[in-house]
PDB file of N, CA and C in Angstrom:
ATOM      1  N   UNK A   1     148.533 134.671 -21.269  1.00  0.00           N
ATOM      2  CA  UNK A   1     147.761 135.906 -21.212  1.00  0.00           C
ATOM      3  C   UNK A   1     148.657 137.021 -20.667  1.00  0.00           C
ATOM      4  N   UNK A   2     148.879 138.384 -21.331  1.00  0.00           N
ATOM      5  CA  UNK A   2     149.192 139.076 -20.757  1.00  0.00           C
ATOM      6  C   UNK A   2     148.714 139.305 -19.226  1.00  0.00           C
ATOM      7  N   UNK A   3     149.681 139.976 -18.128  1.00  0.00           N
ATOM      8  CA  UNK A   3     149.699 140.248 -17.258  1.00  0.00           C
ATOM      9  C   UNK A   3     148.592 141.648 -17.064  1.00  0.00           C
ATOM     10  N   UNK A   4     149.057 142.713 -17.636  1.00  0.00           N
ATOM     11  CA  UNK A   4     148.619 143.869 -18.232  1.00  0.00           C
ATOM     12  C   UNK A   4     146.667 143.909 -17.875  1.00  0.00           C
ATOM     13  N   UNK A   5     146.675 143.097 -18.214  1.00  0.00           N
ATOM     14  CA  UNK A   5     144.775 143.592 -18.529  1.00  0.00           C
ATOM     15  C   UNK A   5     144.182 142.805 -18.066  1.00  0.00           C
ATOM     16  N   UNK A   6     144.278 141.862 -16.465  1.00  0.00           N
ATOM     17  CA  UNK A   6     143.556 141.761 -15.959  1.00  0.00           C
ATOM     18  C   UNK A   6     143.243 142.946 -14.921  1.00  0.00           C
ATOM     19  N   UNK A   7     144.798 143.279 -14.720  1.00  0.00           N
ATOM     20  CA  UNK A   7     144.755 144.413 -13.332  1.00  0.00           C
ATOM     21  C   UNK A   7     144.474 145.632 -14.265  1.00  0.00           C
ATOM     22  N   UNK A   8     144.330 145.842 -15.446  1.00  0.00           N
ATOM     23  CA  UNK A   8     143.795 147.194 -16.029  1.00  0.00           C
ATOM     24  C   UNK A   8     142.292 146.813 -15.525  1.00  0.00           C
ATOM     25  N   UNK A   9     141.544 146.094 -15.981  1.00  0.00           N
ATOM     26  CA  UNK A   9     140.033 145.145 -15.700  1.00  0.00           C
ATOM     27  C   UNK A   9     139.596 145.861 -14.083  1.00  0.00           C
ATOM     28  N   UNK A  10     141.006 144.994 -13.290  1.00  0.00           N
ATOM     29  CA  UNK A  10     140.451 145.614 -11.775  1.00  0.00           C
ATOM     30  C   UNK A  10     140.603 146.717 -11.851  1.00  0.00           C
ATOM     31  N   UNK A  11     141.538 147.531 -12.137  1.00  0.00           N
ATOM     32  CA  UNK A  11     141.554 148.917 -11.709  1.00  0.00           C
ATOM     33  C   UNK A  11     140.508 149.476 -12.360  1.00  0.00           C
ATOM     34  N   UNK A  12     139.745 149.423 -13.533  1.00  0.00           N
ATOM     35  CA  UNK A  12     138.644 149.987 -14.370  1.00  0.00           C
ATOM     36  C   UNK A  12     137.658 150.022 -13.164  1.00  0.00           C
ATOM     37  N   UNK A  13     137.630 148.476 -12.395  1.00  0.00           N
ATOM     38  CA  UNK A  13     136.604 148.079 -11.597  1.00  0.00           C
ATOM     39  C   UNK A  13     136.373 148.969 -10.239  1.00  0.00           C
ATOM     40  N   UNK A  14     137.546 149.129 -10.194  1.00  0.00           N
ATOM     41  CA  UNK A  14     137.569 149.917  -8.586  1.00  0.00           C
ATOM     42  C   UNK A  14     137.457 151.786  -8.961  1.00  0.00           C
ATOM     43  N   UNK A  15     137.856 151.815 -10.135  1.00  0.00           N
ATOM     44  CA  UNK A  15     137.263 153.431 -10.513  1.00  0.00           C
ATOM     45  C   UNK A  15     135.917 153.203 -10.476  1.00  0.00           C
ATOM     46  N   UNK A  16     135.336 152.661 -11.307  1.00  0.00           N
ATOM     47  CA  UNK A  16     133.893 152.284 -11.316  1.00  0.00           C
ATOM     48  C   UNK A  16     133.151 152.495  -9.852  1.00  0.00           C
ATOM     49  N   UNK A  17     133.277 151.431  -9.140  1.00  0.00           N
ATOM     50  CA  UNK A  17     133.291 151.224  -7.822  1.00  0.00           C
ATOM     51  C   UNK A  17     132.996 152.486  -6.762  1.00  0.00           C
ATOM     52  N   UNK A  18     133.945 153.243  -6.989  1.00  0.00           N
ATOM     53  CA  UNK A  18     134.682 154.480  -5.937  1.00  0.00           C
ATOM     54  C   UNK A  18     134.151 155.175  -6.678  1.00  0.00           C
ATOM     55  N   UNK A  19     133.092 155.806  -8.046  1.00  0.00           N
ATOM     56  CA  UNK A  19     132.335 156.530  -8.297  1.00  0.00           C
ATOM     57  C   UNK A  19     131.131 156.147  -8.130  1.00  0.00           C
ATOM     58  N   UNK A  20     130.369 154.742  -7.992  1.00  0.00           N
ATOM     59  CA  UNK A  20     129.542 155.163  -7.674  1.00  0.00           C
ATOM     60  C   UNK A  20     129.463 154.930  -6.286  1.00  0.00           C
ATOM     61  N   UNK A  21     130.146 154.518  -5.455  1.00  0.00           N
ATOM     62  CA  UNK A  21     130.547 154.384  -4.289  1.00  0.00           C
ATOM     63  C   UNK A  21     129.791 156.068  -3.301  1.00  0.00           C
ATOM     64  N   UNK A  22     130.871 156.749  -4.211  1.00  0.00           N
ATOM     65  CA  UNK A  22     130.931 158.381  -3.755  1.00  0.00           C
ATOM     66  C   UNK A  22     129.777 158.979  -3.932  1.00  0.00           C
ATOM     67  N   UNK A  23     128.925 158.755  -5.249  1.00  0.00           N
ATOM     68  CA  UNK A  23     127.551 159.317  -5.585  1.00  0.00           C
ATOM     69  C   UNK A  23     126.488 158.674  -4.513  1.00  0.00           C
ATOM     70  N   UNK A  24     126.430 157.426  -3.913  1.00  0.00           N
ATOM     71  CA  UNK A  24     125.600 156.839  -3.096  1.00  0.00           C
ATOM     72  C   UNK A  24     126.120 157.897  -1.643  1.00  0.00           C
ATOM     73  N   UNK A  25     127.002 158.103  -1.406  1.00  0.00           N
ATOM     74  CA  UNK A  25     127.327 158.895  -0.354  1.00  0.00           C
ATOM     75  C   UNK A  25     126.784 160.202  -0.312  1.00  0.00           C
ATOM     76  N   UNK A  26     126.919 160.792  -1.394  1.00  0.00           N
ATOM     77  CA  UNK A  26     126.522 162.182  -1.938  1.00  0.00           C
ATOM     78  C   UNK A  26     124.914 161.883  -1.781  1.00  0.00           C
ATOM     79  N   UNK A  27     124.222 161.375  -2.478  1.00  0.00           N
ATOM     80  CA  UNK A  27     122.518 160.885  -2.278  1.00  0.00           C
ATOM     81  C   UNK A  27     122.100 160.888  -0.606  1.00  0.00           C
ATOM     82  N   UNK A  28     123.034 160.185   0.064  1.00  0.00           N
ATOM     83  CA  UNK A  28     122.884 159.563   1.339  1.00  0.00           C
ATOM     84  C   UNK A  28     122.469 160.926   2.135  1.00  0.00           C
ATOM     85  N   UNK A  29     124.141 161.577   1.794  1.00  0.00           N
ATOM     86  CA  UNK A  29     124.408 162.733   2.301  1.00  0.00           C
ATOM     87  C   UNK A  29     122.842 163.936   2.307  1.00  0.00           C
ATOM     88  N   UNK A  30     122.296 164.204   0.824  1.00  0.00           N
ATOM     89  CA  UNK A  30     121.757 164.933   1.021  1.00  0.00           C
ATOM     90  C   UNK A  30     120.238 164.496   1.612  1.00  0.00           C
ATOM     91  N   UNK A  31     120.058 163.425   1.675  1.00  0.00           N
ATOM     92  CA  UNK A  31     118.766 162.797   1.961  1.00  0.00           C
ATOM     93  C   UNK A  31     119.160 163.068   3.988  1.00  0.00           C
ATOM     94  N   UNK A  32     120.630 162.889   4.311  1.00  0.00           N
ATOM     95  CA  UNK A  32     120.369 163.231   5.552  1.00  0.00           C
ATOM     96  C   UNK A  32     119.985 164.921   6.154  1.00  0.00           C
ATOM     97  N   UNK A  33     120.238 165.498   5.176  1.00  0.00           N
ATOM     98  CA  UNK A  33     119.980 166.688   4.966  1.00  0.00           C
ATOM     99  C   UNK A  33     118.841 167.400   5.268  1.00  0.00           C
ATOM    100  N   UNK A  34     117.890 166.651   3.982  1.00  0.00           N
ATOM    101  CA  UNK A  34     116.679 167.487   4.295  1.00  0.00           C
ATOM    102  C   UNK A  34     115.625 166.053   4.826  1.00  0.00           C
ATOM    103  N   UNK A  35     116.156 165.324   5.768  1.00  0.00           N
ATOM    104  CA  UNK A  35     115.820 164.289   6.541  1.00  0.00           C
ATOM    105  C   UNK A  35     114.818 163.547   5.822  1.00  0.00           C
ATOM    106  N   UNK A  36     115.522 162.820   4.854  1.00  0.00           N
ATOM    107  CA  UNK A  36     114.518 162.063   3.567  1.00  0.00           C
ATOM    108  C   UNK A  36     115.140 160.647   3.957  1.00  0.00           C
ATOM    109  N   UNK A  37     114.188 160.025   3.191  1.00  0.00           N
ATOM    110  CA  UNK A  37     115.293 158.352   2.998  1.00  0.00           C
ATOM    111  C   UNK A  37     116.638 158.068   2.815  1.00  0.00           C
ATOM    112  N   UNK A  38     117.045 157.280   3.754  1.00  0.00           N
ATOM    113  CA  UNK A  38     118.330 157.133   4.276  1.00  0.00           C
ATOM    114  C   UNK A  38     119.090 155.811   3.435  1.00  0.00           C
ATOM    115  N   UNK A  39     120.564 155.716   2.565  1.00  0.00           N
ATOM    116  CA  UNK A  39     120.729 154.867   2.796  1.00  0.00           C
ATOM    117  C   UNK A  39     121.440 153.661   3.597  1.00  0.00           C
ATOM    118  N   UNK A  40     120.920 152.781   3.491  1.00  0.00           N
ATOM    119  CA  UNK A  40     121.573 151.622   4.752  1.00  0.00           C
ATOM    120  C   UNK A  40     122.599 151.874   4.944  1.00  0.00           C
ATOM    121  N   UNK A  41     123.385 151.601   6.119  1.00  0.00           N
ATOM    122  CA  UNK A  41     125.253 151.394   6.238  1.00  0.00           C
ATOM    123  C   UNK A  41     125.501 150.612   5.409  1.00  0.00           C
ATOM    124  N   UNK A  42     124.702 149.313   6.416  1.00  0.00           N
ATOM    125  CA  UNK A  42     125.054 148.058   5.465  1.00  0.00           C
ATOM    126  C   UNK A  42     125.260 148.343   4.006  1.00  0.00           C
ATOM    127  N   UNK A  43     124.534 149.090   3.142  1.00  0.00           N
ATOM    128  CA  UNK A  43     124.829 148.910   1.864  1.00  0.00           C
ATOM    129  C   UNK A  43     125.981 149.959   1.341  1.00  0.00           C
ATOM    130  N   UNK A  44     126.197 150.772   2.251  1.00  0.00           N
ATOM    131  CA  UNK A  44     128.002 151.343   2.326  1.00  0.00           C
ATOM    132  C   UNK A  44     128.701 150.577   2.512  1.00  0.00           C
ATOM    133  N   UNK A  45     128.521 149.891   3.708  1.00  0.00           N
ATOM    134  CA  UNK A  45     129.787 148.900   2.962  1.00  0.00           C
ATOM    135  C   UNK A  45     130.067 147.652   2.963  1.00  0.00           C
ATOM    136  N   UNK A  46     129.064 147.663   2.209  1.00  0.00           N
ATOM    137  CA  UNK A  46     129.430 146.804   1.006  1.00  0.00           C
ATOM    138  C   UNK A  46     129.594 147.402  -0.288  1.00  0.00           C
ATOM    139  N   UNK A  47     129.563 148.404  -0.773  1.00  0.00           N
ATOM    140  CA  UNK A  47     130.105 148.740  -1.615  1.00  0.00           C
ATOM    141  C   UNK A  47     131.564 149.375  -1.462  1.00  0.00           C
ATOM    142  N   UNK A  48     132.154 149.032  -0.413  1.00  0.00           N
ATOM    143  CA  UNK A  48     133.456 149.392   0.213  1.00  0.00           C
ATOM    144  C   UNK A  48     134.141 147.951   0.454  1.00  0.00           C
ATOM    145  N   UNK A  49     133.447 147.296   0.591  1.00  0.00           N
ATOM    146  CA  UNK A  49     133.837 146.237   0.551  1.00  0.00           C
ATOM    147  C   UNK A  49     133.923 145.780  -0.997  1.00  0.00           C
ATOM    148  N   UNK A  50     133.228 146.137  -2.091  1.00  0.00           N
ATOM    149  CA  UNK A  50     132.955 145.035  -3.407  1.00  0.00           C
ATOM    150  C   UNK A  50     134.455 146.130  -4.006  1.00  0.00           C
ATOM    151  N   UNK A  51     135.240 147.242  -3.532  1.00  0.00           N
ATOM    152  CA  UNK A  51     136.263 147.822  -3.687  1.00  0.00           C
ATOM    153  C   UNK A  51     135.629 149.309  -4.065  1.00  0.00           C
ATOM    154  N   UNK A  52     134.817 149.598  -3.846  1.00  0.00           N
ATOM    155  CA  UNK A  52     134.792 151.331  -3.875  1.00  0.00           C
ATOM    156  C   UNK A  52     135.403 152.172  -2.720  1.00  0.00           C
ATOM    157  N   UNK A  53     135.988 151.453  -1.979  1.00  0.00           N
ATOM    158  CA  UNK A  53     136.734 152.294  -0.634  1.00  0.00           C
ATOM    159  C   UNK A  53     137.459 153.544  -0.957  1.00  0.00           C
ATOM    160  N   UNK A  54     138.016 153.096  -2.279  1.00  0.00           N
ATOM    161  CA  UNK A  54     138.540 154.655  -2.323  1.00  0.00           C
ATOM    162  C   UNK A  54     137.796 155.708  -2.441  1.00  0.00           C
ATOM    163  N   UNK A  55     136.525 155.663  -3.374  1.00  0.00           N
ATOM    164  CA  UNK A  55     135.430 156.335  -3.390  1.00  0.00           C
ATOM    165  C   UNK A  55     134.636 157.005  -1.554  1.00  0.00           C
ATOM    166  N   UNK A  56     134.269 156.236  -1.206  1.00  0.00           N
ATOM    167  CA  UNK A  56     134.350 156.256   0.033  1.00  0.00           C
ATOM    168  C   UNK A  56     134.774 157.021   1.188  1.00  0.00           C
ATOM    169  N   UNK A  57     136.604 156.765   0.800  1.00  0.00           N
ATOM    170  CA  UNK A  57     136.957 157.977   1.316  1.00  0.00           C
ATOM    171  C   UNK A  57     136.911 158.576   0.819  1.00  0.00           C
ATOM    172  N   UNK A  58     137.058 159.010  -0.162  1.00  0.00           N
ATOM    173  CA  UNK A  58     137.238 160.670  -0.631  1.00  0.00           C
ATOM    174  C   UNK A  58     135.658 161.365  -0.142  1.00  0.00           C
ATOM    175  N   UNK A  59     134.439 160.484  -0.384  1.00  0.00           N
ATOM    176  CA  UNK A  59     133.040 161.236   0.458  1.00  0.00           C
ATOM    177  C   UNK A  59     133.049 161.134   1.657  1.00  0.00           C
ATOM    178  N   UNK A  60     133.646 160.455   2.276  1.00  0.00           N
ATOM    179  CA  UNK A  60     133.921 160.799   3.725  1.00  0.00           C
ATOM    180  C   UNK A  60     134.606 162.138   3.811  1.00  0.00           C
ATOM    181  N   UNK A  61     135.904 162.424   3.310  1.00  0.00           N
ATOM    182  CA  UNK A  61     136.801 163.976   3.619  1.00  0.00           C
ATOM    183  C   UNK A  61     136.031 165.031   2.699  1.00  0.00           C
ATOM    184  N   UNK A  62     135.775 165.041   1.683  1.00  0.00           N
ATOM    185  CA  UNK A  62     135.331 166.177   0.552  1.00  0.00           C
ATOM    186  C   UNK A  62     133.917 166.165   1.388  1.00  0.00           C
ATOM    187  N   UNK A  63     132.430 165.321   1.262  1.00  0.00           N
ATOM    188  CA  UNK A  63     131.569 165.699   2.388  1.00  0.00           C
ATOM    189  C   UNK A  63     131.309 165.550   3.554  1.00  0.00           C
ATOM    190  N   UNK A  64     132.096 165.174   3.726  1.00  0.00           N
ATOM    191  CA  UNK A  64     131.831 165.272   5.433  1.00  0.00           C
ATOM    192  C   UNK A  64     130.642 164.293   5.785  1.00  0.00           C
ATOM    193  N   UNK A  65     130.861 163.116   5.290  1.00  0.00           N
ATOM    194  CA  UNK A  65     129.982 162.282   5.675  1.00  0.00           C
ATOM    195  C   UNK A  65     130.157 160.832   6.157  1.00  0.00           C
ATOM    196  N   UNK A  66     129.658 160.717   7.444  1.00  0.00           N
ATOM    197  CA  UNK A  66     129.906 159.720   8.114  1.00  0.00           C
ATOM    198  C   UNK A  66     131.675 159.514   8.252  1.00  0.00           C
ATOM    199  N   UNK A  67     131.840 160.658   8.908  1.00  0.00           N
ATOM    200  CA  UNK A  67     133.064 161.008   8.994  1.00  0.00           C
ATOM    201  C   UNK A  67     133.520 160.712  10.467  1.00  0.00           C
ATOM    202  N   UNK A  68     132.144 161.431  11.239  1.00  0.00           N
ATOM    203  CA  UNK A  68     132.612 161.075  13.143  1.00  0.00           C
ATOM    204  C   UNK A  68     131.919 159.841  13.441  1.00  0.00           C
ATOM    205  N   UNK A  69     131.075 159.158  12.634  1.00  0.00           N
ATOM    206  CA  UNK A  69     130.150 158.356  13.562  1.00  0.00           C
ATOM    207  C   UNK A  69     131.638 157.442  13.599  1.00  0.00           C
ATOM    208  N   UNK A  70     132.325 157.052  15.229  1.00  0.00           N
ATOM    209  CA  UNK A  70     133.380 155.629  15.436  1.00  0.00           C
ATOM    210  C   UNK A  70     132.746 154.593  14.976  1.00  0.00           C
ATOM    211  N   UNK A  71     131.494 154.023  15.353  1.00  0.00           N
ATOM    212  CA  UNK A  71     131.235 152.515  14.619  1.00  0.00           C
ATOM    213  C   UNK A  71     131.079 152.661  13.135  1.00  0.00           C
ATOM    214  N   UNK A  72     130.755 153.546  12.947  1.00  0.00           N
ATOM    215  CA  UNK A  72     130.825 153.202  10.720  1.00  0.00           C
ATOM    216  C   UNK A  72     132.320 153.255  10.420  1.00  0.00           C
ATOM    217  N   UNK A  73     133.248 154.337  11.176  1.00  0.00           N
ATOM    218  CA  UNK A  73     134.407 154.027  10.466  1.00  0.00           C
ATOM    219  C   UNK A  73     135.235 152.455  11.084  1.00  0.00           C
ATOM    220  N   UNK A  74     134.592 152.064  12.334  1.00  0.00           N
ATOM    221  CA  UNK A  74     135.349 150.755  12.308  1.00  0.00           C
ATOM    222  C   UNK A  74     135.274 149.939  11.287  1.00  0.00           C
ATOM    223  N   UNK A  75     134.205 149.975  11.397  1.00  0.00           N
ATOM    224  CA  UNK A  75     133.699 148.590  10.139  1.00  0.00           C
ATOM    225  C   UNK A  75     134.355 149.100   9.040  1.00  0.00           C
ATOM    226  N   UNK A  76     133.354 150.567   8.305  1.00  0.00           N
ATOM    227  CA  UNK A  76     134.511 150.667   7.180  1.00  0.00           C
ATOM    228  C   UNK A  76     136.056 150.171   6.985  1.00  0.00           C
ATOM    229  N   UNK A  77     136.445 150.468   8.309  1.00  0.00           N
ATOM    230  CA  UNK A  77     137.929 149.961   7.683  1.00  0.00           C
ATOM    231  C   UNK A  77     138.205 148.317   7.978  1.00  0.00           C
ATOM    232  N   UNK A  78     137.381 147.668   8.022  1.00  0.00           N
ATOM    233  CA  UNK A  78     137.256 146.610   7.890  1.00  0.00           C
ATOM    234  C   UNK A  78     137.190 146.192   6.648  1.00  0.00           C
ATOM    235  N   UNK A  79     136.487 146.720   5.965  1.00  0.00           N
ATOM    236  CA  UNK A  79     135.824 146.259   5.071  1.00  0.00           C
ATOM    237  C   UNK A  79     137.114 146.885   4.016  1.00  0.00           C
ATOM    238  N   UNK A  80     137.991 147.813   4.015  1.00  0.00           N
ATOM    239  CA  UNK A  80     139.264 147.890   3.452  1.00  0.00           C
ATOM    240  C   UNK A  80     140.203 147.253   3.570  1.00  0.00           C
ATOM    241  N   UNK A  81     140.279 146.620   4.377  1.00  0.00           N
ATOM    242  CA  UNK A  81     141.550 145.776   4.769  1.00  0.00           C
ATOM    243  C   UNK A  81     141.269 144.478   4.085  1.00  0.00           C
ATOM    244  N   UNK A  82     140.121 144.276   4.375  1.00  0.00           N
ATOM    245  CA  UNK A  82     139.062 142.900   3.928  1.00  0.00           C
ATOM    246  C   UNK A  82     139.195 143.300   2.056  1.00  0.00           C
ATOM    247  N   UNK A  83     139.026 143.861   1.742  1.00  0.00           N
ATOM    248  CA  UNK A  83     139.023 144.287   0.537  1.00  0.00           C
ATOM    249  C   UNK A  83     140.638 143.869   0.315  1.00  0.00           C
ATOM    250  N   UNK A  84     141.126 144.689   0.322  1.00  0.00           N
ATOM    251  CA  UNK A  84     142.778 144.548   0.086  1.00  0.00           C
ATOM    252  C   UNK A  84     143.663 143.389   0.219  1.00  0.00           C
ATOM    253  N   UNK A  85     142.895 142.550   1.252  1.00  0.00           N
ATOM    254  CA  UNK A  85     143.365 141.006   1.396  1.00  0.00           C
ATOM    255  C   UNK A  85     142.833 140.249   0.422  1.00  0.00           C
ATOM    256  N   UNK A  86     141.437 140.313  -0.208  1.00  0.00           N
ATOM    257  CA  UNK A  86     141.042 139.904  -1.265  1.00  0.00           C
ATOM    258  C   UNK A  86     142.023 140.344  -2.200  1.00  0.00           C
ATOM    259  N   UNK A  87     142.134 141.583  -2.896  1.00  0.00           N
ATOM    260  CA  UNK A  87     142.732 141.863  -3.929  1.00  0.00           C
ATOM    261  C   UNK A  87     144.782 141.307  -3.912  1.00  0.00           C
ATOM    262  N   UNK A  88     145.024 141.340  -2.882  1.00  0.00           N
ATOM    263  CA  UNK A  88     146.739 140.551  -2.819  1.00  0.00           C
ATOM    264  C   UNK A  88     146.182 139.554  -3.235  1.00  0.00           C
ATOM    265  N   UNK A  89     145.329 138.291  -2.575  1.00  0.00           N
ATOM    266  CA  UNK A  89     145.084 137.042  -3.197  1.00  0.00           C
ATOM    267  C   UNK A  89     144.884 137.019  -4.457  1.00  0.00           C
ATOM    268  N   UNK A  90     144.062 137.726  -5.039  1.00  0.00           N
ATOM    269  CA  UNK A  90     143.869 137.650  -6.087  1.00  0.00           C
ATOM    270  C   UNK A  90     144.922 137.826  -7.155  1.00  0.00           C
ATOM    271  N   UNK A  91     145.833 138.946  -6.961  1.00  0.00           N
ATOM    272  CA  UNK A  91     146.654 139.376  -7.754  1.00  0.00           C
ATOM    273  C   UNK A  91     147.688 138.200  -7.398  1.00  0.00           C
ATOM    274  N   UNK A  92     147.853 137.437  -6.624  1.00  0.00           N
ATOM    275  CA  UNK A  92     148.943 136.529  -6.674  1.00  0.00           C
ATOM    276  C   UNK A  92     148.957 135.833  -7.568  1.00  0.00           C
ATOM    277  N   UNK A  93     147.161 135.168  -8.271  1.00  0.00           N
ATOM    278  CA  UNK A  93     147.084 134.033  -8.742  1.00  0.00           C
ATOM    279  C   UNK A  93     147.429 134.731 -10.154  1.00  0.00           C
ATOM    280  N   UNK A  94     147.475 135.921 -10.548  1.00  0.00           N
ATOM    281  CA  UNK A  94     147.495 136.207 -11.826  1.00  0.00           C
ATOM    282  C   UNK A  94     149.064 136.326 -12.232  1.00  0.00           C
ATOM    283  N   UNK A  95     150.107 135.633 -11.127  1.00  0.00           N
ATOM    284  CA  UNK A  95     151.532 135.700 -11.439  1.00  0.00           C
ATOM    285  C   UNK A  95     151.858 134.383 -12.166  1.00  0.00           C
TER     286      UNK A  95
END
């Protein structure tokens, strides 16, 4: 099997991911706004975890969201590192 198109596959996956990653942030965002339904952390990240982190950040810096709270960004970056250790494993087995 080519090499080529599994990691095209992931990378499709993690664009995917990190858009709707960013739109759940954006929703989140404005629901904290006009103080409507909130969504969970938990379900931030885990979608930071399933690899939308990049998404993620970029709605963290572009809105300004959940930018100061210290315990969301710990975990978040947990859940990147955790992510990224998944994805080396993974990409090993495809050598």
């Amino acid at each position: 099997m080519n090499i080529r198109w599994p990691l095209l596959l992931i990378a499709a996956a993690y664009a995917g991911l990190s858009v709707i990653t960013f739109v759940v942030y954006a929703i989140d965002k404005s629901a904290a706004r006009r103080k409507g339904r909130r969504t969970p952390e938990r379900t931030l990240h885990l979608l930071s975890l399933a690899g939308g982190w990049p998404g993620a950040l970029l709605a963290q810096r572009w809105l300004r969201h959940k930018s100061a709270k210290a315990s969301f960004r710990r975990v978040f970056w947990v859940t990147v590192v955790v992510n990224l250790l998944g994805f080396a494993m993974l990409s090993t087995s495809f050598r």
